[in-house]
PDB file of N, CA and C in Angstrom:
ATOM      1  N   UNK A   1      -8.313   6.867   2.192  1.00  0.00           N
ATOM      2  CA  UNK A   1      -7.571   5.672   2.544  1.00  0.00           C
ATOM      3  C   UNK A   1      -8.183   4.434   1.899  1.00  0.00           C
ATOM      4  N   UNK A   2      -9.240   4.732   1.908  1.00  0.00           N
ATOM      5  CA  UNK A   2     -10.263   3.389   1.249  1.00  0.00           C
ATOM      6  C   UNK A   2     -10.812   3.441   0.204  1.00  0.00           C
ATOM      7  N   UNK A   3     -10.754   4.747  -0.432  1.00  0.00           N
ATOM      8  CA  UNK A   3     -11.690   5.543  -1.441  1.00  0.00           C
ATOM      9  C   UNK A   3     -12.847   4.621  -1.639  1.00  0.00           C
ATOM     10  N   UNK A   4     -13.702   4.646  -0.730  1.00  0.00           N
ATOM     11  CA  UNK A   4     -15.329   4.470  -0.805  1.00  0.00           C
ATOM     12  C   UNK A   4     -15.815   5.719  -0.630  1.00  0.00           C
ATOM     13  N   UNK A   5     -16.850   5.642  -1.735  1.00  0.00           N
ATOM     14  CA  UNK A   5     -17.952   6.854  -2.274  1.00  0.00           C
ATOM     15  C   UNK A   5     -18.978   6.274  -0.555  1.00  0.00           C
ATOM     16  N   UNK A   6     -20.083   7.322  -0.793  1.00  0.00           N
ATOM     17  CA  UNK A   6     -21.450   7.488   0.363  1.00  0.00           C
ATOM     18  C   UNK A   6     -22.027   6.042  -0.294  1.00  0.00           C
ATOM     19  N   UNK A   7     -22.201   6.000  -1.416  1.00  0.00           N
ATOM     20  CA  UNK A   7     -23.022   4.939  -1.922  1.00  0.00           C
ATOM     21  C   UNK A   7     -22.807   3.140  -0.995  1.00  0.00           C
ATOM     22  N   UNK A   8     -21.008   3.705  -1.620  1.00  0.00           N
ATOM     23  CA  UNK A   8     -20.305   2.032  -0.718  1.00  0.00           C
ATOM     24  C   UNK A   8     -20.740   2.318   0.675  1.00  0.00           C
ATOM     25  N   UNK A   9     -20.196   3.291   1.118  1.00  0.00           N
ATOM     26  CA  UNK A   9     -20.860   3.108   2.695  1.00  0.00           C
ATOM     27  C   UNK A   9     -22.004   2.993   3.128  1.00  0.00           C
ATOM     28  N   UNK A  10     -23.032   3.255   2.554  1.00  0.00           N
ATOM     29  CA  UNK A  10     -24.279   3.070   2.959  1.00  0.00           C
ATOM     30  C   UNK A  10     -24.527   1.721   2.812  1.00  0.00           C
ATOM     31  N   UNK A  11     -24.134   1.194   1.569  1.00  0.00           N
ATOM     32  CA  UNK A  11     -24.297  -0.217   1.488  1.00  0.00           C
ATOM     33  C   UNK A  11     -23.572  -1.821   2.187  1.00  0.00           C
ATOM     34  N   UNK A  12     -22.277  -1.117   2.835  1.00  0.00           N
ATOM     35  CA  UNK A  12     -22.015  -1.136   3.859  1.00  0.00           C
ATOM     36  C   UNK A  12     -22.799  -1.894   5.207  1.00  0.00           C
ATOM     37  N   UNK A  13     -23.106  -0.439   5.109  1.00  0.00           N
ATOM     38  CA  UNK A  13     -24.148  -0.206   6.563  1.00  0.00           C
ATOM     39  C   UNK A  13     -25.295  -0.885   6.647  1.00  0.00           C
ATOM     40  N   UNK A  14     -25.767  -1.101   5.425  1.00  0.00           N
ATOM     41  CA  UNK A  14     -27.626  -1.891   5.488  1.00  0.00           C
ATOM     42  C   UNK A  14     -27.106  -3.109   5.620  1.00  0.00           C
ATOM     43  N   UNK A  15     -25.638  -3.901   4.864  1.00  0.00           N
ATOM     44  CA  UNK A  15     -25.253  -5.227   5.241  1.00  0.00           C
ATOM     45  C   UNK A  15     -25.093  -5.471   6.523  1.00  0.00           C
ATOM     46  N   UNK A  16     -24.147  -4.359   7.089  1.00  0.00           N
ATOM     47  CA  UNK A  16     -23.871  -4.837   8.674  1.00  0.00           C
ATOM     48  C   UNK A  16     -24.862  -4.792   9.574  1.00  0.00           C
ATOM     49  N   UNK A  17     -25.968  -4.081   9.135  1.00  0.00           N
ATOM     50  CA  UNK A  17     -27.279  -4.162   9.841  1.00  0.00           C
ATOM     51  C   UNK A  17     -28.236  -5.757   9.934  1.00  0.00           C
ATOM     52  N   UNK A  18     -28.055  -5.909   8.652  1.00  0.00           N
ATOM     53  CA  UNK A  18     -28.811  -7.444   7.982  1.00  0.00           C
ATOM     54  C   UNK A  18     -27.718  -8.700   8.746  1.00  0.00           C
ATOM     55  N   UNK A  19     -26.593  -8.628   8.299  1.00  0.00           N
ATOM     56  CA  UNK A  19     -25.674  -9.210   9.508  1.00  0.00           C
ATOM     57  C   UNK A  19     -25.843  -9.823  10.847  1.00  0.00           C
ATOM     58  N   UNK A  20     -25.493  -8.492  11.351  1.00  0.00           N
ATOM     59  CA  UNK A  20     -25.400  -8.411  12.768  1.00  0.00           C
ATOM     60  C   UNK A  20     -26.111  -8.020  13.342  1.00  0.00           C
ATOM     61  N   UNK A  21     -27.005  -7.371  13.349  1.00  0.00           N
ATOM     62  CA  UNK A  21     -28.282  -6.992  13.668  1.00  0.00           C
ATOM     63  C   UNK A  21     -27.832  -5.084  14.241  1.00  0.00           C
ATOM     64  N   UNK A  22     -29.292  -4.709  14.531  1.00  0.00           N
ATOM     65  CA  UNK A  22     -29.250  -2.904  14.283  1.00  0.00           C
ATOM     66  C   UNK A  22     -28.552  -2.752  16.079  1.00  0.00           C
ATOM     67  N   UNK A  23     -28.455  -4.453  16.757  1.00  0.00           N
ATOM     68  CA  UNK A  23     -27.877  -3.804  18.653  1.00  0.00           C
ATOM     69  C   UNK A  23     -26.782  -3.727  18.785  1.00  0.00           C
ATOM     70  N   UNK A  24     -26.263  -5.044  17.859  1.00  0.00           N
ATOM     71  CA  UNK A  24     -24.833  -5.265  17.774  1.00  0.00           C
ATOM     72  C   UNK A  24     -23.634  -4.389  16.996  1.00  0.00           C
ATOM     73  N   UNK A  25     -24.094  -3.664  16.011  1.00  0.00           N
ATOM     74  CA  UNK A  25     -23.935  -2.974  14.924  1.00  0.00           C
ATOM     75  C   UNK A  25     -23.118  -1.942  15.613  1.00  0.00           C
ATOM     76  N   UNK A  26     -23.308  -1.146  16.454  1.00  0.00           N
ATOM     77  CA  UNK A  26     -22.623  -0.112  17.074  1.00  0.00           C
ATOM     78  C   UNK A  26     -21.057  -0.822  17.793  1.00  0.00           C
ATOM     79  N   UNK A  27     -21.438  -1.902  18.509  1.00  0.00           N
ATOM     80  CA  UNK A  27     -20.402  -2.152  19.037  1.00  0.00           C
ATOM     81  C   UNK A  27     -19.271  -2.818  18.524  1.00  0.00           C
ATOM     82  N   UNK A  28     -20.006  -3.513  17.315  1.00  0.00           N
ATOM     83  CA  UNK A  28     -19.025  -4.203  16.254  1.00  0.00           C
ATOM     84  C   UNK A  28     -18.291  -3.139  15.604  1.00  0.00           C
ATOM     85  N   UNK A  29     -18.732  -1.704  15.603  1.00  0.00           N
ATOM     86  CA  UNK A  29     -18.151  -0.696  14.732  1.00  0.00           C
ATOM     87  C   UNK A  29     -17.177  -0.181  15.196  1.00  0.00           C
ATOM     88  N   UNK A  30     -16.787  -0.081  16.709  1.00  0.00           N
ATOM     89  CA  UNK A  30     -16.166   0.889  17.538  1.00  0.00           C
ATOM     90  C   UNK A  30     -15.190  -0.512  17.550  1.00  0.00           C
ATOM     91  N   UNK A  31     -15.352  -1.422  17.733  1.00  0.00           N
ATOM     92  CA  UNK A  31     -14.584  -2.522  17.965  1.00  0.00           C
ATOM     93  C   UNK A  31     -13.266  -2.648  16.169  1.00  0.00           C
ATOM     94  N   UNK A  32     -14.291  -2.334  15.464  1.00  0.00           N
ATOM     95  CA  UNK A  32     -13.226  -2.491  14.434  1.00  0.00           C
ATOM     96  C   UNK A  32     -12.521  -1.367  14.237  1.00  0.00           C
ATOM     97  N   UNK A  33     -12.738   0.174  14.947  1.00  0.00           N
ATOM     98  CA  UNK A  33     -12.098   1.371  14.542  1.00  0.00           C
ATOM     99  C   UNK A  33     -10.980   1.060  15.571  1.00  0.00           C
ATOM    100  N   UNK A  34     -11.357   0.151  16.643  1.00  0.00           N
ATOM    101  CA  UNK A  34     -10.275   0.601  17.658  1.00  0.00           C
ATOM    102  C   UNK A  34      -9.403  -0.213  17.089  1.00  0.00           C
ATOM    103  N   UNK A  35      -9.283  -1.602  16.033  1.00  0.00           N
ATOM    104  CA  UNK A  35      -8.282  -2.724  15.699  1.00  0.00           C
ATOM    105  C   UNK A  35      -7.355  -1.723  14.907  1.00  0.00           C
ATOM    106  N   UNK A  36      -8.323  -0.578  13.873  1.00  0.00           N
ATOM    107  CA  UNK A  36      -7.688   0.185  12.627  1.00  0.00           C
ATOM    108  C   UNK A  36      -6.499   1.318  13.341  1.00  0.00           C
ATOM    109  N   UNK A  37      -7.109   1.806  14.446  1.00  0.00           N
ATOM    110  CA  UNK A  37      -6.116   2.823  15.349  1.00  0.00           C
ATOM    111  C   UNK A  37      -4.814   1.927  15.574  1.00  0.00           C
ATOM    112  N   UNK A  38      -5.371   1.010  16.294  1.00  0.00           N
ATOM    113  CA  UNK A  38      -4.191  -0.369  17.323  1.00  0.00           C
ATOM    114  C   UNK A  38      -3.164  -0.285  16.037  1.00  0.00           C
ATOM    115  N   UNK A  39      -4.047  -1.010  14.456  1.00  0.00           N
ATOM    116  CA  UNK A  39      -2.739  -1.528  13.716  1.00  0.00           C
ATOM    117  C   UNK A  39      -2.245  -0.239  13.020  1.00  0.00           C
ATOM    118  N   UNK A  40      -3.113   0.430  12.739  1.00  0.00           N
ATOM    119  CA  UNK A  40      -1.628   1.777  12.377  1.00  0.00           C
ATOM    120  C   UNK A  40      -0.692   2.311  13.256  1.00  0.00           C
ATOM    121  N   UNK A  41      -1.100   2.277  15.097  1.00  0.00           N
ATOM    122  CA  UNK A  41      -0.339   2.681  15.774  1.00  0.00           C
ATOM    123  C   UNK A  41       0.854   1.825  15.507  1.00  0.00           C
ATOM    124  N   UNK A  42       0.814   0.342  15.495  1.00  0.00           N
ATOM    125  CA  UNK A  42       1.924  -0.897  15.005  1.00  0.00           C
ATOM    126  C   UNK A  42       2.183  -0.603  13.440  1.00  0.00           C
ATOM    127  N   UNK A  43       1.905  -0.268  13.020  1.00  0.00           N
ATOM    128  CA  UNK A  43       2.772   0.396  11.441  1.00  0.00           C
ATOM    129  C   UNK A  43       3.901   1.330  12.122  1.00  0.00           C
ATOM    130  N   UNK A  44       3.218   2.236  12.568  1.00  0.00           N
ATOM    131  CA  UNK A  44       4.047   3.496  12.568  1.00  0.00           C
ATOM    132  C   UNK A  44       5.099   3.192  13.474  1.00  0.00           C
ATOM    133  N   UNK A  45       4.949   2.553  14.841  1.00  0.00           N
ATOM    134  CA  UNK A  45       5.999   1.548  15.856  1.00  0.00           C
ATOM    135  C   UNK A  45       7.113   1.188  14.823  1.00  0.00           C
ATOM    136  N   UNK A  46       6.653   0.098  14.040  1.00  0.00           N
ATOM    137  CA  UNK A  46       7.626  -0.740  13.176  1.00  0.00           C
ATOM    138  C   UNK A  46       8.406   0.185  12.648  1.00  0.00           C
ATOM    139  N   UNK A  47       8.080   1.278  12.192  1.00  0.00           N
ATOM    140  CA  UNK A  47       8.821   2.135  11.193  1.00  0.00           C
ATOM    141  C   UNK A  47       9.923   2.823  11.791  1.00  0.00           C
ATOM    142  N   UNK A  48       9.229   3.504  12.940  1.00  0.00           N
ATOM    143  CA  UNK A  48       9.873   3.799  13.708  1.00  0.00           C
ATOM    144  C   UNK A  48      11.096   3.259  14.110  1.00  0.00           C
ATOM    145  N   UNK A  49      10.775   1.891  15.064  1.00  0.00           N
ATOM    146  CA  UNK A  49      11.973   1.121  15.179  1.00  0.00           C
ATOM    147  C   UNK A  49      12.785   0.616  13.974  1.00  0.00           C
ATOM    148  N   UNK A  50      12.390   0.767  13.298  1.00  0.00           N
ATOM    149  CA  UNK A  50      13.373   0.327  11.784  1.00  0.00           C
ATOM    150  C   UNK A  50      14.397   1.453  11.798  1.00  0.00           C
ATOM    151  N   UNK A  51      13.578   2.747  11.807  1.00  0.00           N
ATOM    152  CA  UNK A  51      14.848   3.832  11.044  1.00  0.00           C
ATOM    153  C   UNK A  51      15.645   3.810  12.396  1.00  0.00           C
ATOM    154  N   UNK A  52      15.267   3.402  13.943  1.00  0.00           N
ATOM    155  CA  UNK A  52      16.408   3.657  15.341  1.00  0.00           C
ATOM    156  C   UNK A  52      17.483   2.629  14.787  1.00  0.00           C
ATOM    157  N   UNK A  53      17.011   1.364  14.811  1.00  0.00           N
ATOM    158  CA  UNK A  53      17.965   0.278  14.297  1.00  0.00           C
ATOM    159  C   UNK A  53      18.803   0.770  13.241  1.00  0.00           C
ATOM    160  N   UNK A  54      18.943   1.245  12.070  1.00  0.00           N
ATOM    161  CA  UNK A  54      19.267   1.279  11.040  1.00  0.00           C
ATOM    162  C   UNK A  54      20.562   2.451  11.411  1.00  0.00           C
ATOM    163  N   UNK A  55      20.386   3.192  12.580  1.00  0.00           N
ATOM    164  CA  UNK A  55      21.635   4.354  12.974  1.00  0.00           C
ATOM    165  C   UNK A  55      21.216   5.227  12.299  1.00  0.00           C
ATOM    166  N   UNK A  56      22.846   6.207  12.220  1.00  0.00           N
ATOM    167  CA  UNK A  56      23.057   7.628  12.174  1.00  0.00           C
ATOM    168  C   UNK A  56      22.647   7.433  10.559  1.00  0.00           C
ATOM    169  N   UNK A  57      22.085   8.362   9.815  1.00  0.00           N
ATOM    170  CA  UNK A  57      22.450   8.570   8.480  1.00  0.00           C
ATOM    171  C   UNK A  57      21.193   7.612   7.930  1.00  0.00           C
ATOM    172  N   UNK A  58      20.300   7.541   8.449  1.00  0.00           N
ATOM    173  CA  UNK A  58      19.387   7.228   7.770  1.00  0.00           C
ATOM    174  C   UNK A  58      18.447   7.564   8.457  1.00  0.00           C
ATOM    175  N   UNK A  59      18.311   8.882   8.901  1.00  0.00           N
ATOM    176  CA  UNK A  59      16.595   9.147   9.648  1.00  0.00           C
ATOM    177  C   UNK A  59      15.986  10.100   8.851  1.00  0.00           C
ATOM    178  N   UNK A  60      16.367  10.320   7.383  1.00  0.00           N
ATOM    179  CA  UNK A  60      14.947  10.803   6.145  1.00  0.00           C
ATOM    180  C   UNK A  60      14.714   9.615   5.499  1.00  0.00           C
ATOM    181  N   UNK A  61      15.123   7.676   5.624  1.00  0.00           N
ATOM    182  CA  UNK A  61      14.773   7.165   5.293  1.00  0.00           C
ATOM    183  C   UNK A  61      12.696   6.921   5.302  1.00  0.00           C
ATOM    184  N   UNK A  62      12.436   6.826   4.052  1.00  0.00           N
ATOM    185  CA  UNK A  62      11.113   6.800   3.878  1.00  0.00           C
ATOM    186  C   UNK A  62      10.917   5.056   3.302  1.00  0.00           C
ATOM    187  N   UNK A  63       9.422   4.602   3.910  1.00  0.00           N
ATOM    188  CA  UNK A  63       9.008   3.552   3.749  1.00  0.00           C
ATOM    189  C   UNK A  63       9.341   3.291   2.154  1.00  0.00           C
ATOM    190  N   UNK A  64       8.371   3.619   1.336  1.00  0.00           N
ATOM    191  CA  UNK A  64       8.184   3.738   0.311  1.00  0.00           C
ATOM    192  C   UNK A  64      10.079   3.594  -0.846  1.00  0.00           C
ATOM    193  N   UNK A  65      10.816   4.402   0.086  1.00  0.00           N
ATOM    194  CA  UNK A  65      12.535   4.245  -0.832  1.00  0.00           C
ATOM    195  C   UNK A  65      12.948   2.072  -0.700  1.00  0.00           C
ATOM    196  N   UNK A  66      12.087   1.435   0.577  1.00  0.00           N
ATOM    197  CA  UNK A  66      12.806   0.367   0.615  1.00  0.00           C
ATOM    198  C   UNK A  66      12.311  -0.737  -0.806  1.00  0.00           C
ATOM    199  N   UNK A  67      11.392  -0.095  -1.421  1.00  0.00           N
ATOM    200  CA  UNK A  67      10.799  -0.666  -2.830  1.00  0.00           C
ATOM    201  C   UNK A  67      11.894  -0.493  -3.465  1.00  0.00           C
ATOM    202  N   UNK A  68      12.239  -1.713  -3.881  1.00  0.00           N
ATOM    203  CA  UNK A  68      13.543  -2.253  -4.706  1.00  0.00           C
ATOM    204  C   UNK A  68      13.646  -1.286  -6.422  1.00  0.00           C
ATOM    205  N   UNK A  69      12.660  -1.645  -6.847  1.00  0.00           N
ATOM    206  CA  UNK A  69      12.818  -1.179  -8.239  1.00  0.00           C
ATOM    207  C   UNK A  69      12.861   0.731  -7.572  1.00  0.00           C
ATOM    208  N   UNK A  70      12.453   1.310  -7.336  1.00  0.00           N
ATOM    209  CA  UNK A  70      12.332   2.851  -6.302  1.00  0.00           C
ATOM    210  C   UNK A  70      13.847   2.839  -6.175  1.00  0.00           C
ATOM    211  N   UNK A  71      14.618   1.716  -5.661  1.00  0.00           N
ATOM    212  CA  UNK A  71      15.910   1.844  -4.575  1.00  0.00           C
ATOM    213  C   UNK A  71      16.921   1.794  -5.420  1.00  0.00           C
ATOM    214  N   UNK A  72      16.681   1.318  -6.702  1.00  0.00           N
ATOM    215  CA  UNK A  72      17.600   1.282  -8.008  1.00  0.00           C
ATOM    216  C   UNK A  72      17.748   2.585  -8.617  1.00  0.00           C
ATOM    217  N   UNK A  73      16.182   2.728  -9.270  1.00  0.00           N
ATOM    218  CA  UNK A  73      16.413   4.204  -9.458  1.00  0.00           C
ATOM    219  C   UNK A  73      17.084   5.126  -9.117  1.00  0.00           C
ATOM    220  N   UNK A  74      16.885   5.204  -7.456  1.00  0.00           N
ATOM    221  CA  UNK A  74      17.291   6.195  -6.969  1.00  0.00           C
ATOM    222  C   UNK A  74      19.182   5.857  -6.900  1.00  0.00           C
ATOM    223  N   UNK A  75      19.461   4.877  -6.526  1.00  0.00           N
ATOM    224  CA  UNK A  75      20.570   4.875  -6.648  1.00  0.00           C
ATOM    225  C   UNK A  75      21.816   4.721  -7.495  1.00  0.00           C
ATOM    226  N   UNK A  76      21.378   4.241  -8.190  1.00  0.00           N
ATOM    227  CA  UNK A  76      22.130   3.611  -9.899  1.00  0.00           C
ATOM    228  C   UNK A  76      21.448   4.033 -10.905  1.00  0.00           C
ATOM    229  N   UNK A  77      20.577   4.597 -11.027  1.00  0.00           N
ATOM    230  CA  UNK A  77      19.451   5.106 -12.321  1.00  0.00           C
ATOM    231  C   UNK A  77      20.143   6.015 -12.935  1.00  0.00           C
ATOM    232  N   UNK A  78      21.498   6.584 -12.727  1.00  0.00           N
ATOM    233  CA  UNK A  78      22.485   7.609 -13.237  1.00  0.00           C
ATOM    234  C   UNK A  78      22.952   6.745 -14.163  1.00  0.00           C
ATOM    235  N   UNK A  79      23.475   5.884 -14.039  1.00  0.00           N
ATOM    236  CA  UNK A  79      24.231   5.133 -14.397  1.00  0.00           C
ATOM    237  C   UNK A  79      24.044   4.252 -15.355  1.00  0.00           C
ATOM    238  N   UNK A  80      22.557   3.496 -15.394  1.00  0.00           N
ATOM    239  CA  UNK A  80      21.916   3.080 -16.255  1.00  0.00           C
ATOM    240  C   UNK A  80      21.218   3.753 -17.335  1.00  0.00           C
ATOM    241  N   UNK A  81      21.826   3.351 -19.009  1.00  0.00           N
ATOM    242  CA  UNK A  81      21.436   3.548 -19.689  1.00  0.00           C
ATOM    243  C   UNK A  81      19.455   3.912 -19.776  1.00  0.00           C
ATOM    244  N   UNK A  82      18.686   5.092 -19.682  1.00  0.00           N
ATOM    245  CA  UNK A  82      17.565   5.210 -20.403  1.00  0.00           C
ATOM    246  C   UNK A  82      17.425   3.985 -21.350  1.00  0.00           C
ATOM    247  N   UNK A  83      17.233   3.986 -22.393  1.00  0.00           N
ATOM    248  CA  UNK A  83      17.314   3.485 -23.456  1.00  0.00           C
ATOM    249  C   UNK A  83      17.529   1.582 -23.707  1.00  0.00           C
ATOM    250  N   UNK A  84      18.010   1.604 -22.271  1.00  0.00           N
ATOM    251  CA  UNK A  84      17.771  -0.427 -21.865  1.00  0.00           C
ATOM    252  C   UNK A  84      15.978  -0.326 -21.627  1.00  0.00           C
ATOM    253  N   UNK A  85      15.875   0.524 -20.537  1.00  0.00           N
ATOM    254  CA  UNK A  85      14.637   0.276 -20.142  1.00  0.00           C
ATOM    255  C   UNK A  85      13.064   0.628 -21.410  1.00  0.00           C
ATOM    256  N   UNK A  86      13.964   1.330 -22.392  1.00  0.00           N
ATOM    257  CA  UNK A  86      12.642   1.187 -23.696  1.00  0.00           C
ATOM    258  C   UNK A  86      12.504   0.515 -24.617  1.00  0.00           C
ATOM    259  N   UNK A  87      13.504  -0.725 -24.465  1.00  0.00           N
ATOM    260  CA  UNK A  87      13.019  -1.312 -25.833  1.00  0.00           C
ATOM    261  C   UNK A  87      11.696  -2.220 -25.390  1.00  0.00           C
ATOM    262  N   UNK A  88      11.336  -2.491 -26.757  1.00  0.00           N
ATOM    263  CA  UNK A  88       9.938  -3.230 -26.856  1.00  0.00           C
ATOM    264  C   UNK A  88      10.181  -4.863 -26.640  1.00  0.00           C
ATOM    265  N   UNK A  89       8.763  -5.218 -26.291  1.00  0.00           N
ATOM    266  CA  UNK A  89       8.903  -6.500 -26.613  1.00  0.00           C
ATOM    267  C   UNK A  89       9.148  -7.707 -27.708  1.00  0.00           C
ATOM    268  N   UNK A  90       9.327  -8.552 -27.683  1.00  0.00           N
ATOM    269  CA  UNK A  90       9.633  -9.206 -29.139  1.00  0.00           C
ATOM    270  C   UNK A  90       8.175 -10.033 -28.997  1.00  0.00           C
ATOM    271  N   UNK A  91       7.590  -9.919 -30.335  1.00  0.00           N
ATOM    272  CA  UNK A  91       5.908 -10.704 -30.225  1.00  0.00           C
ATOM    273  C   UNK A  91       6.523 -12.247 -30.193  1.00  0.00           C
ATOM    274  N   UNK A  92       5.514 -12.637 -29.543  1.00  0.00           N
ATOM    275  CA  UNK A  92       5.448 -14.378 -29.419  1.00  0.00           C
ATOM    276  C   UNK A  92       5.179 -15.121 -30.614  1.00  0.00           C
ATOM    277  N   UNK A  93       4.396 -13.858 -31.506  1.00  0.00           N
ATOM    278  CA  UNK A  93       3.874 -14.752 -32.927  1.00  0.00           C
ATOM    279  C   UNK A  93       4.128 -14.106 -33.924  1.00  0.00           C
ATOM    280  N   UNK A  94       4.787 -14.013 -35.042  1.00  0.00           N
ATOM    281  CA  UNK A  94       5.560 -13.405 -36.126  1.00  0.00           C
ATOM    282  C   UNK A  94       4.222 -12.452 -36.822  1.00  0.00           C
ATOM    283  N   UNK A  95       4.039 -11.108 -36.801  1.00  0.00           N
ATOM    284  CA  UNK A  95       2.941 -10.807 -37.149  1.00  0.00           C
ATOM    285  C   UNK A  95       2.757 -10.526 -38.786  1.00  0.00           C
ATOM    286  N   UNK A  96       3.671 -10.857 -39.325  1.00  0.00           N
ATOM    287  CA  UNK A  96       3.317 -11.935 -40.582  1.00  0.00           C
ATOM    288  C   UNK A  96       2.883 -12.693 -40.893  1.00  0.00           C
ATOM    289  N   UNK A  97       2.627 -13.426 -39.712  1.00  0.00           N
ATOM    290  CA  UNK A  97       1.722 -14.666 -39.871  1.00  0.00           C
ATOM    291  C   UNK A  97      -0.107 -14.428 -39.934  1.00  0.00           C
ATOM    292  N   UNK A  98      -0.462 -13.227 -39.003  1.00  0.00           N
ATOM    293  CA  UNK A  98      -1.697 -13.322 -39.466  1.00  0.00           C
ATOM    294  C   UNK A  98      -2.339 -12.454 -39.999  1.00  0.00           C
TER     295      UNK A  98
END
């Protein structure tokens, strides 16, 4: 979720020690796992209530489909020419010039 190596965490750990000291350290820790539980439990709530709201015919809606450029694709990407989406850029500076 975080992709920290042992290294980051350890280093981590000697900060929050230097910090907060080696008494406080425990309770500051449990205190921030319980905020990380709380706000994913409120992710997953939200989502939840999104797909009830939204009705019949949309409960394989996935987070990730409401990404616009994702929502094109998927829906009109038939339709649209390949071949818009490869052309190149035009350079800013005539590369004749240098």
């Amino acid at each position: 979720m975080f992709n920290l190596g042992a290294g980051e965490v350890i280093g981590l750990f000697i900060i929050g020690i230097v910090l907060v000291g080696p008494d406080r350290l425990p309770n500051i820790a449990a205190d921030a796992a319980r905020f990380l539980v709380k706000a994913k439990k409120m992710a997953q709530n939200a989502t939840n209530e999104l797909k009830d709201n939204l009705g019949p015919g949309y409960e394989d809606l996935q987070v990730k489909d409401l990404n616009p450029k994702t929502f094109i694709k998927k829906h009109i990407g038939d339709v649209i020419d390949k071949n818009d989406f490869d052309t190149k850029p035009k350079p800013k500076i005539d590369p004749d010039l240098l």
